[in-house]
PDB file of N, CA and C in Angstrom:
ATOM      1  N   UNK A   1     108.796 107.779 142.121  1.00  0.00           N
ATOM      2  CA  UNK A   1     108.742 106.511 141.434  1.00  0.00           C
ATOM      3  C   UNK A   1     108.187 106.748 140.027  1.00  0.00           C
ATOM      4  N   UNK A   2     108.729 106.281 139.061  1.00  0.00           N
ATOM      5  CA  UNK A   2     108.263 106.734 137.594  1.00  0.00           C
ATOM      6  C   UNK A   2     107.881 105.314 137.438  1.00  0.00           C
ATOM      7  N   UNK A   3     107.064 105.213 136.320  1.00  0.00           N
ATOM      8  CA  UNK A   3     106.016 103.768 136.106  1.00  0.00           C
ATOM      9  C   UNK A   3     106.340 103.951 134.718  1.00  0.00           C
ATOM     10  N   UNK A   4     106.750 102.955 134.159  1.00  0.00           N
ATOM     11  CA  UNK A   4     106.513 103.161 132.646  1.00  0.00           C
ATOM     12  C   UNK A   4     105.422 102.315 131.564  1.00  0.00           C
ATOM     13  N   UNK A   5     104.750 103.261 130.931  1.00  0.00           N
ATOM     14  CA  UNK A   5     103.798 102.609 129.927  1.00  0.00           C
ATOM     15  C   UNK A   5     104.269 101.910 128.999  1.00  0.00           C
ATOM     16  N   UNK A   6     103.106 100.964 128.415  1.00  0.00           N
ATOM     17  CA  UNK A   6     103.486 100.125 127.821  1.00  0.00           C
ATOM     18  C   UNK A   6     102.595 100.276 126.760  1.00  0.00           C
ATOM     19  N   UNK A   7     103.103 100.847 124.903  1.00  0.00           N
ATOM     20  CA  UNK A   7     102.251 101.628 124.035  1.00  0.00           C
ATOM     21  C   UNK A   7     101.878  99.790 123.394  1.00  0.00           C
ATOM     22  N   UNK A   8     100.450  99.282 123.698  1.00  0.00           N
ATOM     23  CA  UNK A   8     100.496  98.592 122.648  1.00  0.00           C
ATOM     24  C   UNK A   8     100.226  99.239 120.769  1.00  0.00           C
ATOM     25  N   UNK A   9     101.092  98.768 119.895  1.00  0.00           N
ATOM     26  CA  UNK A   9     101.202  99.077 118.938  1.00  0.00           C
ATOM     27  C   UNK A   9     100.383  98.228 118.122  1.00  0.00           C
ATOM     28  N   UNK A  10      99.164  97.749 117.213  1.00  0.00           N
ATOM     29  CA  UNK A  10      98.956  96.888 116.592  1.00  0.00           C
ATOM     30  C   UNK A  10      99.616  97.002 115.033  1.00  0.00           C
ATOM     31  N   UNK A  11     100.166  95.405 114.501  1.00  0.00           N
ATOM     32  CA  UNK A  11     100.094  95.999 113.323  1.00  0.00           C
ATOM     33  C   UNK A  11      99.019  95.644 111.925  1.00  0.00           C
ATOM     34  N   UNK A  12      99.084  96.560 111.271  1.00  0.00           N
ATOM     35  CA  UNK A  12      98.361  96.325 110.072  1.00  0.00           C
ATOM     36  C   UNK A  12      98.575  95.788 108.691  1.00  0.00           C
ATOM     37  N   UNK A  13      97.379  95.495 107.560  1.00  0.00           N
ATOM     38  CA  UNK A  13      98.258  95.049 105.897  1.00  0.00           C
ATOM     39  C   UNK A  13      98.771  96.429 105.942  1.00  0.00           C
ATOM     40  N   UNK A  14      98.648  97.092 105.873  1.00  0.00           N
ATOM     41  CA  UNK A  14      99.016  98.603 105.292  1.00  0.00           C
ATOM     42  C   UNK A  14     100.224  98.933 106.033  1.00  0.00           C
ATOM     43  N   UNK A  15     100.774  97.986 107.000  1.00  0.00           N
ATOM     44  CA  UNK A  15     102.125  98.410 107.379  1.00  0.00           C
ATOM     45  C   UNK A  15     103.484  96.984 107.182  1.00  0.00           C
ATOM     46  N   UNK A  16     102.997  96.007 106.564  1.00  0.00           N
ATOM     47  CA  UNK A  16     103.175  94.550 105.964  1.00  0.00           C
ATOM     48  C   UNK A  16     104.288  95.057 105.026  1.00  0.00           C
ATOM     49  N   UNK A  17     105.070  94.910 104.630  1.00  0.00           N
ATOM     50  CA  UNK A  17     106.738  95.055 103.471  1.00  0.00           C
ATOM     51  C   UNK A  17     106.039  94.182 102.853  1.00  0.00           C
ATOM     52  N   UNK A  18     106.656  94.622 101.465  1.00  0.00           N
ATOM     53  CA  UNK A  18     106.609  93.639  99.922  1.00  0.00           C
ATOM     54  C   UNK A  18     106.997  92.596 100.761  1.00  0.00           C
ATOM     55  N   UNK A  19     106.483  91.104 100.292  1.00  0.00           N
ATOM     56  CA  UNK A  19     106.702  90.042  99.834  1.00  0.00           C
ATOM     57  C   UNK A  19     106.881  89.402 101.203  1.00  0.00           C
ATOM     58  N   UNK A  20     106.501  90.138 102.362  1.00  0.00           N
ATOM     59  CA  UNK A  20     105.992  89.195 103.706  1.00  0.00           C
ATOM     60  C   UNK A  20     104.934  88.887 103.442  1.00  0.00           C
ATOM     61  N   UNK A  21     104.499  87.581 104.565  1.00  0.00           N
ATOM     62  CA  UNK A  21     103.108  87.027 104.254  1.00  0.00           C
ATOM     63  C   UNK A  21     102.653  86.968 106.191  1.00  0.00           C
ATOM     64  N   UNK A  22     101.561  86.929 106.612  1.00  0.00           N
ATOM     65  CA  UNK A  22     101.126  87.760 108.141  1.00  0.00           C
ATOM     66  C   UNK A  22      99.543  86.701 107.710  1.00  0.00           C
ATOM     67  N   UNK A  23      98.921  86.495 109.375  1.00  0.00           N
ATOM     68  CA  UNK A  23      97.461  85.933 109.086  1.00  0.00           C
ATOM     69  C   UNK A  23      96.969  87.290 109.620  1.00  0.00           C
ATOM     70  N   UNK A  24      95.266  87.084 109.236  1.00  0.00           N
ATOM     71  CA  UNK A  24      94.425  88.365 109.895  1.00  0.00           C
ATOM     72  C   UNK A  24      94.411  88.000 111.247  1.00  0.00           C
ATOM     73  N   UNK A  25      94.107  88.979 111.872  1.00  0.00           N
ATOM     74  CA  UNK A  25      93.544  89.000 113.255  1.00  0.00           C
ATOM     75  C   UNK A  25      92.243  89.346 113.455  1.00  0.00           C
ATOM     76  N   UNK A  26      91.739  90.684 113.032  1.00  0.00           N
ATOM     77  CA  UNK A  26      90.825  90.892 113.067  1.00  0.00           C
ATOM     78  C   UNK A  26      90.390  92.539 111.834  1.00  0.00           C
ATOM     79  N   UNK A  27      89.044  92.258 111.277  1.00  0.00           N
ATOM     80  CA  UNK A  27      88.739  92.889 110.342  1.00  0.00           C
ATOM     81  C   UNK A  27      87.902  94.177 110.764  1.00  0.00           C
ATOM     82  N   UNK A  28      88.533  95.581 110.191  1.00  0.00           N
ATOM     83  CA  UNK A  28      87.458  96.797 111.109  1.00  0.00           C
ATOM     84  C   UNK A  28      86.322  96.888 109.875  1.00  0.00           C
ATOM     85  N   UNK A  29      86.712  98.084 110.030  1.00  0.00           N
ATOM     86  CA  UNK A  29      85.349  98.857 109.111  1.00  0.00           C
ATOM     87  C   UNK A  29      84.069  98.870 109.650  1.00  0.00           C
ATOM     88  N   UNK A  30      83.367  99.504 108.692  1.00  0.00           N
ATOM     89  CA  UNK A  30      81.395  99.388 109.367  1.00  0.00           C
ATOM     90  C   UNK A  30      80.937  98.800 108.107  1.00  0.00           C
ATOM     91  N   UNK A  31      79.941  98.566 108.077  1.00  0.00           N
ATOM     92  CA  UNK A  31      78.766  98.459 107.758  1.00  0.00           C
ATOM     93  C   UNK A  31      79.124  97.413 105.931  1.00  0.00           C
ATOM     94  N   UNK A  32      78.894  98.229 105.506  1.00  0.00           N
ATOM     95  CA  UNK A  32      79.211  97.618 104.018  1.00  0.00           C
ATOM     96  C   UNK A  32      80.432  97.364 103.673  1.00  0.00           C
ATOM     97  N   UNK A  33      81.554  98.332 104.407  1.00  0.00           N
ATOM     98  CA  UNK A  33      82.951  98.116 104.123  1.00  0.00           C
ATOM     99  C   UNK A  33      83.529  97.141 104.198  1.00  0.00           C
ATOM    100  N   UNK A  34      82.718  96.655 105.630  1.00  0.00           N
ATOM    101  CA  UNK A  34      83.587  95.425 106.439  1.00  0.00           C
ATOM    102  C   UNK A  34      82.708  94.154 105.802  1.00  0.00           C
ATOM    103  N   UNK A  35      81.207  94.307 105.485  1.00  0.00           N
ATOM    104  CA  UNK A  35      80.994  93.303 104.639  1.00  0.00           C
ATOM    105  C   UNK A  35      81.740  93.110 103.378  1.00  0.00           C
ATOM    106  N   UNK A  36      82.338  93.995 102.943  1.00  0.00           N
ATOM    107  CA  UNK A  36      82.640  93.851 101.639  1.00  0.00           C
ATOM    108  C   UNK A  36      84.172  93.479 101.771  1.00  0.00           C
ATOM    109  N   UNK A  37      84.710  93.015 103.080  1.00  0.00           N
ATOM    110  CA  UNK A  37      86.075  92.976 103.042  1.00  0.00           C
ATOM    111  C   UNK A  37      86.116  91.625 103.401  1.00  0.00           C
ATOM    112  N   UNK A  38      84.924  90.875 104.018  1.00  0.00           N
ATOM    113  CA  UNK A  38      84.940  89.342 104.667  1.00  0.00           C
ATOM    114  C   UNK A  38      84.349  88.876 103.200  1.00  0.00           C
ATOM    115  N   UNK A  39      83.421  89.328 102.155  1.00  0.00           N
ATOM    116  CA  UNK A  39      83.017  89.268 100.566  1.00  0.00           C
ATOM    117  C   UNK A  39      84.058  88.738 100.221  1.00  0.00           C
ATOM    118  N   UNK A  40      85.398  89.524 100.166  1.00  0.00           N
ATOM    119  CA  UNK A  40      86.577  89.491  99.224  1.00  0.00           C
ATOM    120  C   UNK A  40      87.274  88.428 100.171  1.00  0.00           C
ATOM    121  N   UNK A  41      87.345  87.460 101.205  1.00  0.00           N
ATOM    122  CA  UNK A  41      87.843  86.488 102.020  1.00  0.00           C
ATOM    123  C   UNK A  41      89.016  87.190 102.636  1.00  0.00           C
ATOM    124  N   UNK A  42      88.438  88.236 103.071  1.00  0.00           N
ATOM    125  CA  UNK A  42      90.094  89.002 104.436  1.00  0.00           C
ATOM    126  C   UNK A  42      88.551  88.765 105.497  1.00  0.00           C
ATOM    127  N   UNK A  43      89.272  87.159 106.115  1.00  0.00           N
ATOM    128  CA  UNK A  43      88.609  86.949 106.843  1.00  0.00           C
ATOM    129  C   UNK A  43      89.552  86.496 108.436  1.00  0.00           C
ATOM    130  N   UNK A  44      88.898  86.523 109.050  1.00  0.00           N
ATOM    131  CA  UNK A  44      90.365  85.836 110.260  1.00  0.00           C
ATOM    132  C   UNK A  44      91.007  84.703 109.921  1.00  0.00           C
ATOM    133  N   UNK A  45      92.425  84.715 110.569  1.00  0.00           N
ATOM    134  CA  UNK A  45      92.860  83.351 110.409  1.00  0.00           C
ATOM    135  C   UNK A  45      93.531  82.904 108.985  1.00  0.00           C
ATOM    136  N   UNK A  46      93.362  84.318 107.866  1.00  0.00           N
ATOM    137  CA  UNK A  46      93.844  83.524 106.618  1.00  0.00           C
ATOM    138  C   UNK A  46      94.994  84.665 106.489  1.00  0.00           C
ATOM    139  N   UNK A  47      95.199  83.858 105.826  1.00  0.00           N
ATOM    140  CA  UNK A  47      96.964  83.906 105.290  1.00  0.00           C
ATOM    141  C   UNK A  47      97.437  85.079 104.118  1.00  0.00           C
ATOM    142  N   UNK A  48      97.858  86.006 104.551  1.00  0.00           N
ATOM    143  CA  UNK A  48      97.575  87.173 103.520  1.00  0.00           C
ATOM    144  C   UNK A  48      99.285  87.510 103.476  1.00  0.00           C
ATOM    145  N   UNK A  49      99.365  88.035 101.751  1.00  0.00           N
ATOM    146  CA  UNK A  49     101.032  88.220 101.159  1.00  0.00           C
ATOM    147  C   UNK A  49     101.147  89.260 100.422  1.00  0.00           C
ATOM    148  N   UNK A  50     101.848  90.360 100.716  1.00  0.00           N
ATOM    149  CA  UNK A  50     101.824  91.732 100.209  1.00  0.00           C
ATOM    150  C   UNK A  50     102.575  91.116  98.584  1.00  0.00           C
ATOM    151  N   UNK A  51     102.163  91.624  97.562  1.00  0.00           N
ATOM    152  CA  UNK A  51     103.012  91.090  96.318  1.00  0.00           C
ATOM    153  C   UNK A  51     103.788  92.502  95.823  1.00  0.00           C
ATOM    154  N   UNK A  52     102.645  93.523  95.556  1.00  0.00           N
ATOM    155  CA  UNK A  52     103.371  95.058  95.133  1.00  0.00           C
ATOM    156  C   UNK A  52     102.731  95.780  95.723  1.00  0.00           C
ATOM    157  N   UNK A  53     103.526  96.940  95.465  1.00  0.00           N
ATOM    158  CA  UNK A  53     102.815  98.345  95.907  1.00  0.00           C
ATOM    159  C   UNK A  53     102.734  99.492  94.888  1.00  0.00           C
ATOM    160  N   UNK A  54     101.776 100.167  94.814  1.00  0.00           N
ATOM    161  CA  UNK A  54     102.059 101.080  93.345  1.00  0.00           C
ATOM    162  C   UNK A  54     102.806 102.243  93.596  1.00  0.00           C
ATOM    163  N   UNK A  55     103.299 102.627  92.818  1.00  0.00           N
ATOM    164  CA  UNK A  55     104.461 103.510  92.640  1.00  0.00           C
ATOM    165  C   UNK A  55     103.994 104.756  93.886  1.00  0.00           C
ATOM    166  N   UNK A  56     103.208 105.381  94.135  1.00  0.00           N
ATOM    167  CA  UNK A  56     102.685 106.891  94.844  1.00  0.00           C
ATOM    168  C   UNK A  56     102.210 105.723  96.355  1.00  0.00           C
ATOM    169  N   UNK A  57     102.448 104.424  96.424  1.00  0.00           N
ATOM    170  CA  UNK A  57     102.236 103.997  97.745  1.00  0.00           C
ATOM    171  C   UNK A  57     100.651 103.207  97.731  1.00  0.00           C
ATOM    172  N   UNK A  58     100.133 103.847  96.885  1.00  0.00           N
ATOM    173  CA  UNK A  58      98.165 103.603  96.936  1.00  0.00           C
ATOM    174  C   UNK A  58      97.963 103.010  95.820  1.00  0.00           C
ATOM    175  N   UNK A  59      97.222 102.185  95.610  1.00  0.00           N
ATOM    176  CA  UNK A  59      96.981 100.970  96.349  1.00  0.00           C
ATOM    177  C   UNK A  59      97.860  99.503  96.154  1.00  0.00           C
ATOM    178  N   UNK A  60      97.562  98.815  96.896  1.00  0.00           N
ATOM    179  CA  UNK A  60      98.435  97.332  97.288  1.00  0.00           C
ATOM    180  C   UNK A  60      97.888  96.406  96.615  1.00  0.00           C
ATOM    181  N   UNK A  61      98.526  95.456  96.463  1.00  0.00           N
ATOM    182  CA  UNK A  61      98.227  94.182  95.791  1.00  0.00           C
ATOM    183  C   UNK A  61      98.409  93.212  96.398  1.00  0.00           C
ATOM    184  N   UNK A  62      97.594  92.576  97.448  1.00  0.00           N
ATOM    185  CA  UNK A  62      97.992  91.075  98.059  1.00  0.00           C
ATOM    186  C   UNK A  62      97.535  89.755  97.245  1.00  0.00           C
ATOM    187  N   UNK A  63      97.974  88.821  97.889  1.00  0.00           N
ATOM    188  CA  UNK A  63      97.645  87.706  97.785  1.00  0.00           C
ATOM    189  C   UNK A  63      97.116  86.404  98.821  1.00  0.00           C
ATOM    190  N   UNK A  64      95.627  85.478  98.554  1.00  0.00           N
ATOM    191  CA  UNK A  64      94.959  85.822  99.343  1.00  0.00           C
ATOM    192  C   UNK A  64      94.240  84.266  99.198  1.00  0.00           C
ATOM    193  N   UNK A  65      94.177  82.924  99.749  1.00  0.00           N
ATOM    194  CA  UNK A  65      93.314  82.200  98.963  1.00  0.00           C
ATOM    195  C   UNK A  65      93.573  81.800  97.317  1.00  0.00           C
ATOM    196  N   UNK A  66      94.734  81.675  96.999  1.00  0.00           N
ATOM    197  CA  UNK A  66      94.794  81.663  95.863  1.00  0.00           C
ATOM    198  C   UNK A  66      94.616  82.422  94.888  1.00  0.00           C
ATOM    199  N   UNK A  67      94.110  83.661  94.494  1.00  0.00           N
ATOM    200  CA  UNK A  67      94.115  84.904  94.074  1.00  0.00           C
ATOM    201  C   UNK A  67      94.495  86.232  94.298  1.00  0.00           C
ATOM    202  N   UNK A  68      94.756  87.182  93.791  1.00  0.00           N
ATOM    203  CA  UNK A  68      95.548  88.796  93.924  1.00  0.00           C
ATOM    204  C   UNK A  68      94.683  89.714  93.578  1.00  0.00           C
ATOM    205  N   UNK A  69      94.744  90.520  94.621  1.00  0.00           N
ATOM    206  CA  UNK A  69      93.269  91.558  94.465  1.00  0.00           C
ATOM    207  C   UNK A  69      94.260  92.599  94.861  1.00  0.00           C
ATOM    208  N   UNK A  70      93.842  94.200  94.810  1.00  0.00           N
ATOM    209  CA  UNK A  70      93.927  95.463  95.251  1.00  0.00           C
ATOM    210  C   UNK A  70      93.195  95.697  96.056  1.00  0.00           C
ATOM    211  N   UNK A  71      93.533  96.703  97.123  1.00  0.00           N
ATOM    212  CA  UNK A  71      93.483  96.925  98.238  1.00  0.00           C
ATOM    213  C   UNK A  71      93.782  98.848  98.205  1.00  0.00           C
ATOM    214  N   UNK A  72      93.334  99.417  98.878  1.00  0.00           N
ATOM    215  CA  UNK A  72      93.523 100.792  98.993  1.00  0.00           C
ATOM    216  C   UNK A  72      94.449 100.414 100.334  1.00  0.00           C
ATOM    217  N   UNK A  73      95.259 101.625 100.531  1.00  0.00           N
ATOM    218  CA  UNK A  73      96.411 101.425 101.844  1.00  0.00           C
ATOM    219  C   UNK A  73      95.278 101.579 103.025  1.00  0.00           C
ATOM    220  N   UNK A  74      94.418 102.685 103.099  1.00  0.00           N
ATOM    221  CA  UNK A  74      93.335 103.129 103.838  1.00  0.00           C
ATOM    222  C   UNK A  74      92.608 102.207 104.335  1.00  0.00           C
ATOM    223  N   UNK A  75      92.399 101.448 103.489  1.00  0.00           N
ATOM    224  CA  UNK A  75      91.425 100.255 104.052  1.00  0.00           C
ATOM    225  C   UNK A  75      92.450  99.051 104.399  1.00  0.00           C
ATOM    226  N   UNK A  76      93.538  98.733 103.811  1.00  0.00           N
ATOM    227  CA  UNK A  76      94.281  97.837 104.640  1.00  0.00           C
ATOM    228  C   UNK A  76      94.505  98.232 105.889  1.00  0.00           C
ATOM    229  N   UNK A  77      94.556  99.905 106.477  1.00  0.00           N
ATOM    230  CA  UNK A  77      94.959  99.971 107.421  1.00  0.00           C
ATOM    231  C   UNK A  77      93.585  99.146 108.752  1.00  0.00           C
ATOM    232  N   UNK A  78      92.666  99.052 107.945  1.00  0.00           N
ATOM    233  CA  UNK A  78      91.918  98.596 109.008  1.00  0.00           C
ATOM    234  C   UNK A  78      91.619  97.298 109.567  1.00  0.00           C
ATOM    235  N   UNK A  79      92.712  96.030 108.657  1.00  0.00           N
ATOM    236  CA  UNK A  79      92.671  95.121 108.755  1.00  0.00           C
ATOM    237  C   UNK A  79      94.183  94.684 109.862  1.00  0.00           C
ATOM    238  N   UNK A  80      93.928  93.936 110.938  1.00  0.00           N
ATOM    239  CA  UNK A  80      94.782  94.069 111.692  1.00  0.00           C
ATOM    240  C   UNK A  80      95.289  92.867 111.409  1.00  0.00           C
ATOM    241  N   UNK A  81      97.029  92.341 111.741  1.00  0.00           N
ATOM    242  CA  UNK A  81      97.450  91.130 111.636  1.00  0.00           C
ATOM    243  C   UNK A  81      97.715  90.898 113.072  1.00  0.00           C
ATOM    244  N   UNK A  82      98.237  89.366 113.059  1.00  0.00           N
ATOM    245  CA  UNK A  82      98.446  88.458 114.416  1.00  0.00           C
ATOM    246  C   UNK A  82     100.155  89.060 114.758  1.00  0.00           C
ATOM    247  N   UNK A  83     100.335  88.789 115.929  1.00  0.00           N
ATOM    248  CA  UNK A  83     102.091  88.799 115.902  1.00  0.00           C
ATOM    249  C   UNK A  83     102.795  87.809 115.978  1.00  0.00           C
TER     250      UNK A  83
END
């Protein structure tokens, strides 16, 4: 009898296409990072919109609350979205 697994995959901003828009789910990091990422309002529940990406991939530009900030891909990867 073979059983098959089931890979949950989460996804992330850092895996978001130009010009989709995704809510958070939930925010990683430690310590100062993750304070400094609920600071900048990547908080749950809000509404986040990839605008560009820079040419070599690093770093992103969302949109967020009414304003556009940069983002390293690295640290978007730690911000998870809803499905």
């Amino acid at each position: 009898m073979i059983m098959s697994e089931k890979k949950i995959i989460s996804r992330t901003l850092a895996d978001l296409p130009i010009g989709q828009e995704a809510v958070i789910k939930t925010v990683g990091g430690e310590g100062n990072l993750r304070c400094r990422f609920l600071d900048m309002g990547l908080i749950p529940r809000t509404k986040v919109k990839i605008m560009k990406v820079a040419p070599m991939g690093d770093p992103i530009q969302i949109h967020l609350r009414g304003y556009d900030m940069t983002i390293r891909k690295e640290d978007a990867a730690m911000i998870e979205l809803e499905d």
